[in-house]
Protein backbone atom coordinates (compact mmCIF):
# COMPACT_ATOMS: atom_id res chain seq x y z
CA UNK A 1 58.35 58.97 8.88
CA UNK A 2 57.34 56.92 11.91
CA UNK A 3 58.62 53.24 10.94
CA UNK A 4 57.21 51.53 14.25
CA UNK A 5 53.70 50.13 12.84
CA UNK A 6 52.83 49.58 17.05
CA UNK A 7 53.15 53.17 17.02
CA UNK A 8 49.68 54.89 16.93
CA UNK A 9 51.76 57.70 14.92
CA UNK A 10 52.76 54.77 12.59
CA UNK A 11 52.35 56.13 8.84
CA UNK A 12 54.09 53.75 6.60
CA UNK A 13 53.44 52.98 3.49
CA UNK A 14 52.84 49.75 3.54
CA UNK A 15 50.27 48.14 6.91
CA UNK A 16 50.96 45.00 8.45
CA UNK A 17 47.94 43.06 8.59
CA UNK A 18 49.17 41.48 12.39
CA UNK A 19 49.73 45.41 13.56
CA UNK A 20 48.00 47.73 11.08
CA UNK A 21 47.90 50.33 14.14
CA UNK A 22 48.66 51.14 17.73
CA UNK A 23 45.22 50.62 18.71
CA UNK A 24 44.59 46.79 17.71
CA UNK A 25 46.74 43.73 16.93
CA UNK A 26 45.91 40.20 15.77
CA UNK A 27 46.77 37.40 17.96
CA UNK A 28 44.55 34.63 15.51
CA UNK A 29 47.71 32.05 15.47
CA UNK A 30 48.48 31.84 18.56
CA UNK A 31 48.94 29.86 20.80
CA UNK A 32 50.38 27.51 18.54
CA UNK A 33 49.06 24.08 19.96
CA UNK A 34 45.41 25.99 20.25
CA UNK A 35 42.09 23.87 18.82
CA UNK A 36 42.36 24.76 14.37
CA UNK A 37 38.09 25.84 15.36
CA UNK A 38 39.34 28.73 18.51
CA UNK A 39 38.22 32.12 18.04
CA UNK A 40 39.91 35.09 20.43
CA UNK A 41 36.12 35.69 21.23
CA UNK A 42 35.78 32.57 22.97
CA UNK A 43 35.96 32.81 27.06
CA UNK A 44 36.71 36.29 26.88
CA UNK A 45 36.76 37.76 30.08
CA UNK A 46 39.16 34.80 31.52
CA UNK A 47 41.79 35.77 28.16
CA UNK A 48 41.54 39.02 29.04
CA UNK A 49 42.29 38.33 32.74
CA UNK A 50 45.34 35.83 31.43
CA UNK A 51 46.47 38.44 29.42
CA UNK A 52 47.01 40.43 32.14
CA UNK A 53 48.62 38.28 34.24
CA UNK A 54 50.91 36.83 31.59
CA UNK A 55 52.18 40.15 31.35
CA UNK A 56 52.59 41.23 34.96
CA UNK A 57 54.17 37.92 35.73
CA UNK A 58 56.16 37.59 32.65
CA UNK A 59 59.84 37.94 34.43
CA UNK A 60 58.89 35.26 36.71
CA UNK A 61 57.72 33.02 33.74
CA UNK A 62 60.66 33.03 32.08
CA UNK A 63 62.55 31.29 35.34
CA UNK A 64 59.80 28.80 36.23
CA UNK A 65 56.65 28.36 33.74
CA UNK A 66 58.83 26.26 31.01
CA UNK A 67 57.04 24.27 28.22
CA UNK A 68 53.48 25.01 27.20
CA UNK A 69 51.10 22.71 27.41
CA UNK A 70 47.29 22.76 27.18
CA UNK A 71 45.91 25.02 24.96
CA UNK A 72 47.08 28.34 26.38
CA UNK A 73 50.76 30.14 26.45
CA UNK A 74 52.37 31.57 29.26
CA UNK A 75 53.97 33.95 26.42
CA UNK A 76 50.36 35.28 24.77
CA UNK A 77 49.80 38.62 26.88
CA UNK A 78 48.97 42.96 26.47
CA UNK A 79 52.30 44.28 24.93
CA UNK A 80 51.76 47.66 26.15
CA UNK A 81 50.73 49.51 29.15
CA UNK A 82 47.46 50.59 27.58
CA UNK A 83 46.15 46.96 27.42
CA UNK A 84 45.50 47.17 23.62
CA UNK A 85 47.91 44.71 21.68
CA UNK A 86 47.70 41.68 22.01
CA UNK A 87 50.86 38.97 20.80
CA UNK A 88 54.04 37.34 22.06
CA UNK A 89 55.97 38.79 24.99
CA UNK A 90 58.64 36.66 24.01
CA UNK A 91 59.42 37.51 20.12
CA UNK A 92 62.10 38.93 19.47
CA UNK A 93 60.71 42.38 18.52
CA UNK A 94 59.49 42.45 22.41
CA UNK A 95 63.28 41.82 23.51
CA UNK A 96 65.65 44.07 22.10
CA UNK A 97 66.67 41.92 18.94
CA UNK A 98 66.44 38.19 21.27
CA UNK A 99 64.08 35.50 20.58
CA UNK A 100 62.97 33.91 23.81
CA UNK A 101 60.29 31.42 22.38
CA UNK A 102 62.57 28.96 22.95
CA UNK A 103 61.29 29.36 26.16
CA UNK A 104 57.82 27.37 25.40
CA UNK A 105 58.85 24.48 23.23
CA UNK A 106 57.14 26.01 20.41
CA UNK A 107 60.08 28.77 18.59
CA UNK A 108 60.52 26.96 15.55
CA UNK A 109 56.68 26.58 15.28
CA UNK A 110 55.71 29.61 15.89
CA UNK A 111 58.57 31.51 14.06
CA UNK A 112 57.23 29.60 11.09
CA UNK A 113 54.03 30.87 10.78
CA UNK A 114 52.36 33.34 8.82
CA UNK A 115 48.48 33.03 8.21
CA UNK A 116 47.53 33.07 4.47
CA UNK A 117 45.69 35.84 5.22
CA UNK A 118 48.56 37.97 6.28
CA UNK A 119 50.19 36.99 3.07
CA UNK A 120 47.49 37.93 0.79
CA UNK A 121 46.88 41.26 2.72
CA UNK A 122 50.59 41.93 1.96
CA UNK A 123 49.91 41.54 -1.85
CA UNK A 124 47.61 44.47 -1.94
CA UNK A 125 48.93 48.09 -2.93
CA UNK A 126 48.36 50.16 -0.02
CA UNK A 127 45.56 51.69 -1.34
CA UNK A 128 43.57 48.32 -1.53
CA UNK A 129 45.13 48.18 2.38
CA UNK A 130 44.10 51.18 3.24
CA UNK A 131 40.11 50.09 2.01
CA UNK A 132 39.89 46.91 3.82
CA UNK A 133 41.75 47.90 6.98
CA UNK A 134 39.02 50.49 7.32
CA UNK A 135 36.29 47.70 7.58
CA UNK A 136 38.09 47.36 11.36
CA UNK A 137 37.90 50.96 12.34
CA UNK A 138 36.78 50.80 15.76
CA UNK A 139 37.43 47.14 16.70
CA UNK A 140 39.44 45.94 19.32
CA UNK A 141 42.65 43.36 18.95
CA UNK A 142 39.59 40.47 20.07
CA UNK A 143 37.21 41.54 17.72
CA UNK A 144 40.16 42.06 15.15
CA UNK A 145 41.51 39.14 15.61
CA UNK A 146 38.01 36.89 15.31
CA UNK A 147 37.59 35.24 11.97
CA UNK A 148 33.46 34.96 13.14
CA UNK A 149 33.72 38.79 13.95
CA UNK A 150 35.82 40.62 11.47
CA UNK A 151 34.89 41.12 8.01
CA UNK A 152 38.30 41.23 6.95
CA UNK A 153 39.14 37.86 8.16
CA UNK A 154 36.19 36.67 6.13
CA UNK A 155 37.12 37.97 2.61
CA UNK A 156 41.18 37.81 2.54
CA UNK A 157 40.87 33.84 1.75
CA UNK A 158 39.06 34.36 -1.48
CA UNK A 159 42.26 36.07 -2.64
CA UNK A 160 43.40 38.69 -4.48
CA UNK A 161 41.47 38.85 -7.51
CA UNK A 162 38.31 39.22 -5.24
CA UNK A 163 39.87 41.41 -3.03
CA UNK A 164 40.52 44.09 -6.43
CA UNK A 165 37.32 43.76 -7.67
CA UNK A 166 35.65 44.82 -4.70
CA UNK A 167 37.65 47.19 -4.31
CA UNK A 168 37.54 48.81 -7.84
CA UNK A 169 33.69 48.50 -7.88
CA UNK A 170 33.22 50.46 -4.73
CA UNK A 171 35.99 53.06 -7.16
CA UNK A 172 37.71 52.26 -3.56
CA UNK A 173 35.38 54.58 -1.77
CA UNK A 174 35.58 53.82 2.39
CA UNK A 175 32.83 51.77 3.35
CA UNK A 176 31.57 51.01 7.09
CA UNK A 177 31.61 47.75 8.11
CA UNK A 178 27.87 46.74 8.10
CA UNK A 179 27.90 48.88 4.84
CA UNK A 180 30.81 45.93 3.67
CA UNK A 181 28.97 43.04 5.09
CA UNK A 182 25.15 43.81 3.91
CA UNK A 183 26.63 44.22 0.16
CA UNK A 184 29.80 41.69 0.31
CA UNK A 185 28.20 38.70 3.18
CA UNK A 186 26.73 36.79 0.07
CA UNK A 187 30.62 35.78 -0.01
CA UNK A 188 30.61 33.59 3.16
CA UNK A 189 27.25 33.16 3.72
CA UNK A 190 26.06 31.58 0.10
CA UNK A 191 29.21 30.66 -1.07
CA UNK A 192 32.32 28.57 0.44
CA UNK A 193 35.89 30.11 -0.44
CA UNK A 194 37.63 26.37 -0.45
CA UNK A 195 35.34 25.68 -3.22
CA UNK A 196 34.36 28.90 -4.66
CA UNK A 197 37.21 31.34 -5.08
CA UNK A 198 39.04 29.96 -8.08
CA UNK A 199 35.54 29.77 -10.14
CA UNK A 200 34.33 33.28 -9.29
CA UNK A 201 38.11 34.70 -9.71
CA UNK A 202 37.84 33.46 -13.05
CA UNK A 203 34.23 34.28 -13.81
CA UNK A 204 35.23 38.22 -12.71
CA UNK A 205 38.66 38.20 -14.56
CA UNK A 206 35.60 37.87 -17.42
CA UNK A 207 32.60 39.10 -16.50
CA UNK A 208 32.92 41.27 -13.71
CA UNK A 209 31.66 40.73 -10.05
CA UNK A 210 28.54 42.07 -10.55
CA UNK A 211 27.50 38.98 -12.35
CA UNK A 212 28.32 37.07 -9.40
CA UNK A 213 26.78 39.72 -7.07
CA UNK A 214 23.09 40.05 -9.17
CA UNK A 215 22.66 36.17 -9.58
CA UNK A 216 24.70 34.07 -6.56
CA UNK A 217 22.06 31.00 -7.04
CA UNK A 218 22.91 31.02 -10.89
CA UNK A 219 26.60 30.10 -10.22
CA UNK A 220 25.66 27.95 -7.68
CA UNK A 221 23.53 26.08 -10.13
CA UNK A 222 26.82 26.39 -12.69
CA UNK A 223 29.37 24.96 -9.94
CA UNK A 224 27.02 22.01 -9.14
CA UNK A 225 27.18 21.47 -13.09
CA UNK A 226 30.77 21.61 -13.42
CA UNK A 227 31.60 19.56 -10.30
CA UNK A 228 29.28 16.56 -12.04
CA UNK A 229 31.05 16.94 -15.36
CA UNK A 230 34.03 16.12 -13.32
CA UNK A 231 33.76 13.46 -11.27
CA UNK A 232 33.95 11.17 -14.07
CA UNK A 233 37.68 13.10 -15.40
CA UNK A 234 39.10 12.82 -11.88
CA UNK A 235 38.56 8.96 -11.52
CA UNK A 236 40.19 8.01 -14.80
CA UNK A 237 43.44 6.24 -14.42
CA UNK A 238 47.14 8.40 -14.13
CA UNK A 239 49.65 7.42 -16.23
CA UNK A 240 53.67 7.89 -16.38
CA UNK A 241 54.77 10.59 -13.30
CA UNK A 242 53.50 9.33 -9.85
CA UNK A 243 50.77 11.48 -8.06
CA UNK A 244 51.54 14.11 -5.76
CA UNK A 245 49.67 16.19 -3.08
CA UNK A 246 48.26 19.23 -4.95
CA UNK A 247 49.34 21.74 -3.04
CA UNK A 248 52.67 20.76 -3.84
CA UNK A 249 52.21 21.23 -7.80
CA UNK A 250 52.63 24.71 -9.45
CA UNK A 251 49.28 26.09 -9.24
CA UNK A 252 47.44 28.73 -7.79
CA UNK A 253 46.00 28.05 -3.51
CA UNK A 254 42.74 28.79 -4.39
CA UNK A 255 42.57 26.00 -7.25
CA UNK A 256 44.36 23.35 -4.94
CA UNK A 257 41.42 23.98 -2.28
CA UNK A 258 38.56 23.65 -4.86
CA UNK A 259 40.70 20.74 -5.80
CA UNK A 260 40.68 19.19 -2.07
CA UNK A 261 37.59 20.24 -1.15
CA UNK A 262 35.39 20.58 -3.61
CA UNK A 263 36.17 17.57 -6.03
CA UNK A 264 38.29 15.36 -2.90
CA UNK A 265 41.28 15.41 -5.10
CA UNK A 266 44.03 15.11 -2.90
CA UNK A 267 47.10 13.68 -4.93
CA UNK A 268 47.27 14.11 -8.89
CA UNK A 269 49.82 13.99 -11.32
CA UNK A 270 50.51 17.84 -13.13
CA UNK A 271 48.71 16.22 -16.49
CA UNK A 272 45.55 15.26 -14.50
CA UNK A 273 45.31 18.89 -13.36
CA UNK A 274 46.24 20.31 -16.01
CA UNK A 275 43.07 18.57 -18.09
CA UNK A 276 40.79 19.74 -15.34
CA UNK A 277 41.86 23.07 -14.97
CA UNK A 278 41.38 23.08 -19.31
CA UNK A 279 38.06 21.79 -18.93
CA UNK A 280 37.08 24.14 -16.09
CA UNK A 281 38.45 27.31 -18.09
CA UNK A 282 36.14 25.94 -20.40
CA UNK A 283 32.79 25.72 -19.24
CA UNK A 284 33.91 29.07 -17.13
CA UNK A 285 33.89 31.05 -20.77
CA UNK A 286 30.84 29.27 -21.60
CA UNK A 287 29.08 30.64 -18.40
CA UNK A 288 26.49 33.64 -19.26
């Protein structure tokens, strides 16, 4: 078995979601100190130019460019001849085992990072990998790497319950990507995943995703219900253990966003959420 996923002969078990082949990679993190709103679509012929450059002058870099400033890298080029992958010239898979980002002023940062995307990709059986991956056949590491673009990038933040139940509705049957977006878009253009993707990963855990699919503007109506019910439990009073932020208490990502963003609950104490959440769960089995 071929082990290198850069490797267009690459047939592990397992894909990475940053180099699923040897024809496209995803650059969407970097370069670290880039604007949080960027897309690798944006000025594309001059990243494509940089790219180049970055690469060709890459041995002359390391001596003189130093610390990155701006919003572009000195380090962000092609990795191979063929001008397909996209990523960091200076990790240390590019360097026989050394890690030159030290280079920029940004190693520990970007050494660090790992998209939540990636890491909900990686909780998918390859099968489930294998499904969605196919949704990029075609595109290049720009394209791939676009969250406006790629259809990928658009469902892997509702998580994984989503993710399965598409997946075992289409009986995992390869779909093309328009085919994915004209049944699936209702996802991120009706509904928001911050604020959404606890609720309907709850509503399919009992119902199924076709109730979700057949009548979007009746859970809308139910999460505009719920959200009103409340407002009124979120504002009472906390008592005994101080209030922390709520990503930092033992739930699940998606609930913490619907948390932030959809009720502005920032900091809570464990019992607080816990009483939501209850209340929630709920009017979510009441929901028909």
């Amino acid at each position: 078995m071929n082990d290198n996923p850069r490797d267009p002969g690459y047939t592990g078990r397992f894909s990475s979601l940053c180099f699923p082949d040897g024809e496209k990679s995803c650059f969407c993190c970097c370069p670290p100190i880039r604007e949080p709103e960027a897309d690798s679509l944006d000025l594309l012929a001059e990243k494509i130019q940089l790219f180049r450059l970055n690469r060709g002058n890459l041995s002359k870099n390391r001596q003189d460019a130093g610390e990155i400033h701006g919003e572009s890298c000195w380090g962000l080029g092609f990795l191979d001849p063929r001008k397909k992958l996209v990523g960091c010239l200076l990790h240390p898979c590019q360097n026989q085992g050394i890690d030159q980002r030290n280079l920029t002023g940004y190693r520990s940062k970007c050494a660090g990072t790992l998209c939540q995307e990636a890491i909900t990709f990686s909780r998918l059986n390859p099968a489930r990998q294998r499904f969605y991956l196919g949704l990029t056949n075609g595109m290049d590491s720009f394209h791939y790497s676009s969250r406006r673009a790629n259809p990928l990038m658009k469902i892997l933040p509702w998580g994984v319950s989503v993710l399965t139940a598409i997946f075992l509705l289409d009986q995992g049957k390869a779909l093309t990507r328009m085919e994915f977006i004209n049944r699936y878009g209702f996802f991120w253009h009706e509904l928001d995943c911050r604020l959404d993707s606890w609720l309907v990963g709850e509503i399919i855990k009992r119902r199924g995703l076709e109730e979700i699919m057949t009548l979007p503007q009746k859970y809308l109506a139910f999460r505009q219900q719920l959200f009103r019910r409340l407002q009124p439990e979120k504002t009472q009073p906390a008592a005994g253990s101080p209030a922390v932020p709520v990503h930092q208490l033992s739930i699940p990502l998606e609930l913490s966003r619907l948390l932030k963003f959809g009720l502005n609950l920032w900091e809570a104490t464990a019992a607080e959420i816990g009483l939501l959440q209850a209340i929630m769960l709920e009017e979510i089995d009441q929901f028909n």
